[in-house]
C-alpha atoms as a PDB file:
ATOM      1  CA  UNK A   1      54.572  20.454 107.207  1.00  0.00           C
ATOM      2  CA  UNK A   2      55.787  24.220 107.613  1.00  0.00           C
ATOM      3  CA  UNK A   3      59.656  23.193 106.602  1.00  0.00           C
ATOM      4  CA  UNK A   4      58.485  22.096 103.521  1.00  0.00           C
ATOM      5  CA  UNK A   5      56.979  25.887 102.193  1.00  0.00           C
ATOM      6  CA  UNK A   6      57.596  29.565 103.359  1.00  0.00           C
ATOM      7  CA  UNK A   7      54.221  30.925 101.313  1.00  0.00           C
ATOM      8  CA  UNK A   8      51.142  29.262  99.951  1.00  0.00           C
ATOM      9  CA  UNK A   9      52.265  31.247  97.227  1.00  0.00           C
ATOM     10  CA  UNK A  10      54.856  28.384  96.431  1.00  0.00           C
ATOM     11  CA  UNK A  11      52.221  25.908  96.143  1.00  0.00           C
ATOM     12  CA  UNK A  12      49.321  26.916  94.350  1.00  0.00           C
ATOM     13  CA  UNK A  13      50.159  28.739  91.308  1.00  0.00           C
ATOM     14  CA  UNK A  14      47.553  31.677  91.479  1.00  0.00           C
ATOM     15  CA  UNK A  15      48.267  35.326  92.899  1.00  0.00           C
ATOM     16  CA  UNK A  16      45.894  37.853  94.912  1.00  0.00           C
ATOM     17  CA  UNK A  17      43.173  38.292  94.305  1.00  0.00           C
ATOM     18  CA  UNK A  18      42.313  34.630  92.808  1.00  0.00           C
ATOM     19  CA  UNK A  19      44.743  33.366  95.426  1.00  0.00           C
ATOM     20  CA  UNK A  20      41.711  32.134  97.779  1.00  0.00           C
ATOM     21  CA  UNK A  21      43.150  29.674 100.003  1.00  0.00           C
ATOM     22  CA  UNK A  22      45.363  31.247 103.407  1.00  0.00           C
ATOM     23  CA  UNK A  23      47.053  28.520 104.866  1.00  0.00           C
ATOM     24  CA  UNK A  24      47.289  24.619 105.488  1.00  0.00           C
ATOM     25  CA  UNK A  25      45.792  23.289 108.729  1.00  0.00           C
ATOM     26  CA  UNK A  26      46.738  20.110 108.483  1.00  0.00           C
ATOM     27  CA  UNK A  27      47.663  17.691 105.647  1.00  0.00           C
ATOM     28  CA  UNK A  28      48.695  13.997 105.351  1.00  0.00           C
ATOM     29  CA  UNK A  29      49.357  11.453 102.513  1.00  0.00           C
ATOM     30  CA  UNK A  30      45.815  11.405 101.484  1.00  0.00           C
ATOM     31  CA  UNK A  31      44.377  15.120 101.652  1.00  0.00           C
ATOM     32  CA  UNK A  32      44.493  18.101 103.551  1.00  0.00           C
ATOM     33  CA  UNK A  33      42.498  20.993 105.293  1.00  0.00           C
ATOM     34  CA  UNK A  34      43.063  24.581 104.271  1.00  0.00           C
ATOM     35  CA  UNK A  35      41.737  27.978 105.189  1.00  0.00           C
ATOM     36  CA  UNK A  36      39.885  30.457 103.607  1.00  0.00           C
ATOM     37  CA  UNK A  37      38.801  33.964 104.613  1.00  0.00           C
ATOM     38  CA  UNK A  38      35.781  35.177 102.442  1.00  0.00           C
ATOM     39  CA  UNK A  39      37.272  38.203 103.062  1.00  0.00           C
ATOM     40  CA  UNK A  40      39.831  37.131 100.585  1.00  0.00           C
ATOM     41  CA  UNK A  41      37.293  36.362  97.947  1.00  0.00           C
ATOM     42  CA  UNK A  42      36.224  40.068  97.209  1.00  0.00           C
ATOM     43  CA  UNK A  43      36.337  39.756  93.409  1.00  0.00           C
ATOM     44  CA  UNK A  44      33.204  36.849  93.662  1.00  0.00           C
ATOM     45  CA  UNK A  45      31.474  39.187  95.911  1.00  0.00           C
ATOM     46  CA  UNK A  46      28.068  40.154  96.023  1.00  0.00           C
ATOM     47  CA  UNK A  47      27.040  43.983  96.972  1.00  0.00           C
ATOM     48  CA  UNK A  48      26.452  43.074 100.452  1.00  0.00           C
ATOM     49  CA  UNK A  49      30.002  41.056 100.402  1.00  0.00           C
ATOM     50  CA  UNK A  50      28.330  37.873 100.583  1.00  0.00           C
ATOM     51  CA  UNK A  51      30.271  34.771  98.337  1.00  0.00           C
ATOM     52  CA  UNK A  52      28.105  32.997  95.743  1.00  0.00           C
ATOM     53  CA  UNK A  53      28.074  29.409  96.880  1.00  0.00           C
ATOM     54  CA  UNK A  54      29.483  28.318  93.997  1.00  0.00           C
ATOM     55  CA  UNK A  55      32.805  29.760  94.663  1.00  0.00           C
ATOM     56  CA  UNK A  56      33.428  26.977  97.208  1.00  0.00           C
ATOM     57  CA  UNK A  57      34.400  25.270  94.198  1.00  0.00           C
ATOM     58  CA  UNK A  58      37.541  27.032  93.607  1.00  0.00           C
ATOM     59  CA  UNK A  59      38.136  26.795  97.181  1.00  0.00           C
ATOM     60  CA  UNK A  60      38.283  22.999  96.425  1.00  0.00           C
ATOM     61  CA  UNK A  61      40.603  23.242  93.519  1.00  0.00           C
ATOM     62  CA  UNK A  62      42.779  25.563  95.225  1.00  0.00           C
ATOM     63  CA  UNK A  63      42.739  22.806  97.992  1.00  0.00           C
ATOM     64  CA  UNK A  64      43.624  20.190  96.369  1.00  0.00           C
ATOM     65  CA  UNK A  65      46.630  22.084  94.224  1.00  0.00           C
ATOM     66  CA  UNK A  66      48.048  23.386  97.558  1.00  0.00           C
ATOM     67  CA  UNK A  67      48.082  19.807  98.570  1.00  0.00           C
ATOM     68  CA  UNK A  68      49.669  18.506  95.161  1.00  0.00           C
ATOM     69  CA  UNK A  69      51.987  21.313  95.675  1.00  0.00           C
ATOM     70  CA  UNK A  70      52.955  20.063  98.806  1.00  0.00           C
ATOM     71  CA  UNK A  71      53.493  16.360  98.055  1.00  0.00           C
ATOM     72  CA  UNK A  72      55.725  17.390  95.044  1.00  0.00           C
ATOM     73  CA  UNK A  73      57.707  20.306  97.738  1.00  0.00           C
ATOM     74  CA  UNK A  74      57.556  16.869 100.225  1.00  0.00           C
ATOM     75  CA  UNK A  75      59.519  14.730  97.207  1.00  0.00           C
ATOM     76  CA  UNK A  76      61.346  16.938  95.744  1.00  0.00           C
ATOM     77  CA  UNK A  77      60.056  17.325  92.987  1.00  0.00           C
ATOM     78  CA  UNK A  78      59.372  20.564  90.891  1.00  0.00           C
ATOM     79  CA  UNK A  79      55.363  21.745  91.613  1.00  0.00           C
ATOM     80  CA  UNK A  80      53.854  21.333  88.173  1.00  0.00           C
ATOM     81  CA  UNK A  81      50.505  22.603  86.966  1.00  0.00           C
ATOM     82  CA  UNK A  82      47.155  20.392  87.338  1.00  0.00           C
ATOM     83  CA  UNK A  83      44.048  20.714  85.748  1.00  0.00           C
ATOM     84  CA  UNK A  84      40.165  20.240  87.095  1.00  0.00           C
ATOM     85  CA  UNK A  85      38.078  18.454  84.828  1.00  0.00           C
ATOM     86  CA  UNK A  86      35.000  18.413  86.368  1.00  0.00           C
ATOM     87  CA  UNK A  87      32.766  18.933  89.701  1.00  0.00           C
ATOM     88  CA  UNK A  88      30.346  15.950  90.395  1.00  0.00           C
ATOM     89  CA  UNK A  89      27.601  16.865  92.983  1.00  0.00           C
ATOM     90  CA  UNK A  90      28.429  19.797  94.117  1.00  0.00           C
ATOM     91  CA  UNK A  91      25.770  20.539  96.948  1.00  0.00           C
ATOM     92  CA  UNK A  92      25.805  23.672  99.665  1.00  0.00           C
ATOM     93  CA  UNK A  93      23.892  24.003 102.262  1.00  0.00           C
ATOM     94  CA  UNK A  94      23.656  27.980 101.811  1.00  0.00           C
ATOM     95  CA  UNK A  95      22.942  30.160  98.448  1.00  0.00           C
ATOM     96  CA  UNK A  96      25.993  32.591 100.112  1.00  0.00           C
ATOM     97  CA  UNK A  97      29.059  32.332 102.111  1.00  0.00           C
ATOM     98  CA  UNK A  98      28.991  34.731 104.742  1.00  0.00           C
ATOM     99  CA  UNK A  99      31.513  38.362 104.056  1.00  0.00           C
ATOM    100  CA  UNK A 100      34.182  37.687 106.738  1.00  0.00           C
ATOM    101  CA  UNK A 101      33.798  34.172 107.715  1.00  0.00           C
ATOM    102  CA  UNK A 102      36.642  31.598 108.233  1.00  0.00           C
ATOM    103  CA  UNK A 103      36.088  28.557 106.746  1.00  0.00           C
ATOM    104  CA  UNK A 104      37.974  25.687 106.157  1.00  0.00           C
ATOM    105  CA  UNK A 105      38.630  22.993 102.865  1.00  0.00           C
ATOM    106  CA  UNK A 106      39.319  19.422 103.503  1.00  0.00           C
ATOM    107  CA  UNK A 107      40.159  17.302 100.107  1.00  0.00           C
ATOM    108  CA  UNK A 108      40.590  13.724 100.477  1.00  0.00           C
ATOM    109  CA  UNK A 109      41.739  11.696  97.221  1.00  0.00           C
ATOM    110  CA  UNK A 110      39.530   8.805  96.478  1.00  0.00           C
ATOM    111  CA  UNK A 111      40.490   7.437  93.758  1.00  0.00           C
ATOM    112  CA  UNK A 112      43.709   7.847  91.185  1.00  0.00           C
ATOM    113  CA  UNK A 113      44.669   6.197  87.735  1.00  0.00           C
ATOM    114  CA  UNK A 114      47.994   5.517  85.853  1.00  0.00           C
ATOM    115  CA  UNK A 115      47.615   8.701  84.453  1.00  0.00           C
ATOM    116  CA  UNK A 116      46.816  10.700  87.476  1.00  0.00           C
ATOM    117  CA  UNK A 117      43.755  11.624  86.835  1.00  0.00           C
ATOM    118  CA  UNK A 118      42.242  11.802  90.670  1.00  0.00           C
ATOM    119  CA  UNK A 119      39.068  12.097  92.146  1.00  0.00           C
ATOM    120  CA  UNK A 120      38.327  13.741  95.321  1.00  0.00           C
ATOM    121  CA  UNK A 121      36.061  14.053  97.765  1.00  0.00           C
ATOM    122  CA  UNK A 122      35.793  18.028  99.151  1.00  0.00           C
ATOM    123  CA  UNK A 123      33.976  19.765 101.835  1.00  0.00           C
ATOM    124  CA  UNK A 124      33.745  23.522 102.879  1.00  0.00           C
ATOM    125  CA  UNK A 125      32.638  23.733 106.382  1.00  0.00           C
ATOM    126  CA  UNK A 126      32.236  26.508 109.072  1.00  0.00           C
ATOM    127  CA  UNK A 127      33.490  25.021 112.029  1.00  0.00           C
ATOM    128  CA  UNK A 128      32.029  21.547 112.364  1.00  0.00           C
ATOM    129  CA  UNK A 129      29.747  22.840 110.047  1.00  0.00           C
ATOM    130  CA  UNK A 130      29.651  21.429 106.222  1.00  0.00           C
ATOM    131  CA  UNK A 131      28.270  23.863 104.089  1.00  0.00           C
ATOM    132  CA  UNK A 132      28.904  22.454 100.731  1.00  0.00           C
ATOM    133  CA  UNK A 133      30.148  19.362  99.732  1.00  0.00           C
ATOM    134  CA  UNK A 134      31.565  17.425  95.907  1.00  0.00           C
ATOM    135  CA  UNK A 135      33.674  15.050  94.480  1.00  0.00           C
ATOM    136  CA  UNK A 136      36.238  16.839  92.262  1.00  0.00           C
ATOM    137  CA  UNK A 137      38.297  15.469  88.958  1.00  0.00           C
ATOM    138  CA  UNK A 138      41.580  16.631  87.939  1.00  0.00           C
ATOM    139  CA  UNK A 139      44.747  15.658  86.268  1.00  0.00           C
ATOM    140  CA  UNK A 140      48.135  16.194  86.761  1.00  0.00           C
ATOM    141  CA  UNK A 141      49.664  14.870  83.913  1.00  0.00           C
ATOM    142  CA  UNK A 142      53.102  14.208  83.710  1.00  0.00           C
ATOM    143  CA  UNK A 143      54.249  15.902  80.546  1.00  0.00           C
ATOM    144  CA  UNK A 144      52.284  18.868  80.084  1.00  0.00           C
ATOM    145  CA  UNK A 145      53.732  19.409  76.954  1.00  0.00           C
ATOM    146  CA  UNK A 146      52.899  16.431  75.579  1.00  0.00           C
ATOM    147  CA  UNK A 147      49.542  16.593  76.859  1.00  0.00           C
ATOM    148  CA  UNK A 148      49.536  20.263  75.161  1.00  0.00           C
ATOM    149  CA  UNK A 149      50.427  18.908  71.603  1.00  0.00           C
ATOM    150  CA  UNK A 150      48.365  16.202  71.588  1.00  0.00           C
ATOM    151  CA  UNK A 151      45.227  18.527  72.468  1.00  0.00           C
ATOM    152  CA  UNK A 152      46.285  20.769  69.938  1.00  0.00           C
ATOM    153  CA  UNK A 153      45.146  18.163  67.586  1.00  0.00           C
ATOM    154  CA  UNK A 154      41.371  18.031  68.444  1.00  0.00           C
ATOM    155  CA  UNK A 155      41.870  22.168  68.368  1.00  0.00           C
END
């Protein structure tokens, strides 16, 4: 999986300090697992350097476009940008991520149309641990400027 990126930089299209995501783990046809250091998350961080819960949703997202960013790097194609459309059931166990804590992502795909709009199911755990869990929408579509005109319409 390594020969096919130097960086996660090359996969996910977002730079310190909204780059959240460290590294793959592991990753497969279907999904992948990812780190994250809360460390890394600074700029969601409470005064005691605790991580708002609800940041585990971007630690999906980033997930999953590390993992579209690898299937494309896998295929040769170029990495294109994707789009979350919306977070169904998000639940955590905890109000906070802990400052300083390792956790890991796993995204699975589920489910995915003719027009690749995907759902998948996410977890964030701490260990063996799942402290929040969702099913995640998004779209990569395959002309984004086509897809850009024809919102530009409704705008």
């Amino acid at each position: 999986m390594k020969e096919f990126y130097n960086s996660i930089q090359e996969l996910v299209p977002h730079r310190p300090p909204l780059l959240l995501i460290q590294n793959i783990l592991e990753a497969d046809d279907q999904g992948l697992r990812a780190s994250v250091n809360t460390a890394d998350s600074g700029i969601f961080s409470a005064q005691d350097g605790k991580i708002p819960s609800y940041v585990g949703i971007e630690y999906m997202a980033q997930a999953i476009s590390a993992w579209a960013g690898l299937a494309a790097k896998r295929e040769g194609r170029p990495i294109q940008l994707g789009f979350l459309l919306g977070t169904r059931r998000y639940h955590s166990q905890v109000a906070y991520f802990e400052a300083n804590t390792q956790l890991q992502v796993r995204v699975r795909e589920m489910l995915r149309d003719e027009t690749n709009l995907v759902l998948f199911d996410c977890q964030v755990l701490a260990g063996e641990q799942v402290l929040a869990t969702a099913q995640i929408k998004a779209i990569q579509p395959d002309n984004l400027d086509a897809l850009l005109e024809q919102s530009a319409e409704y705008i």
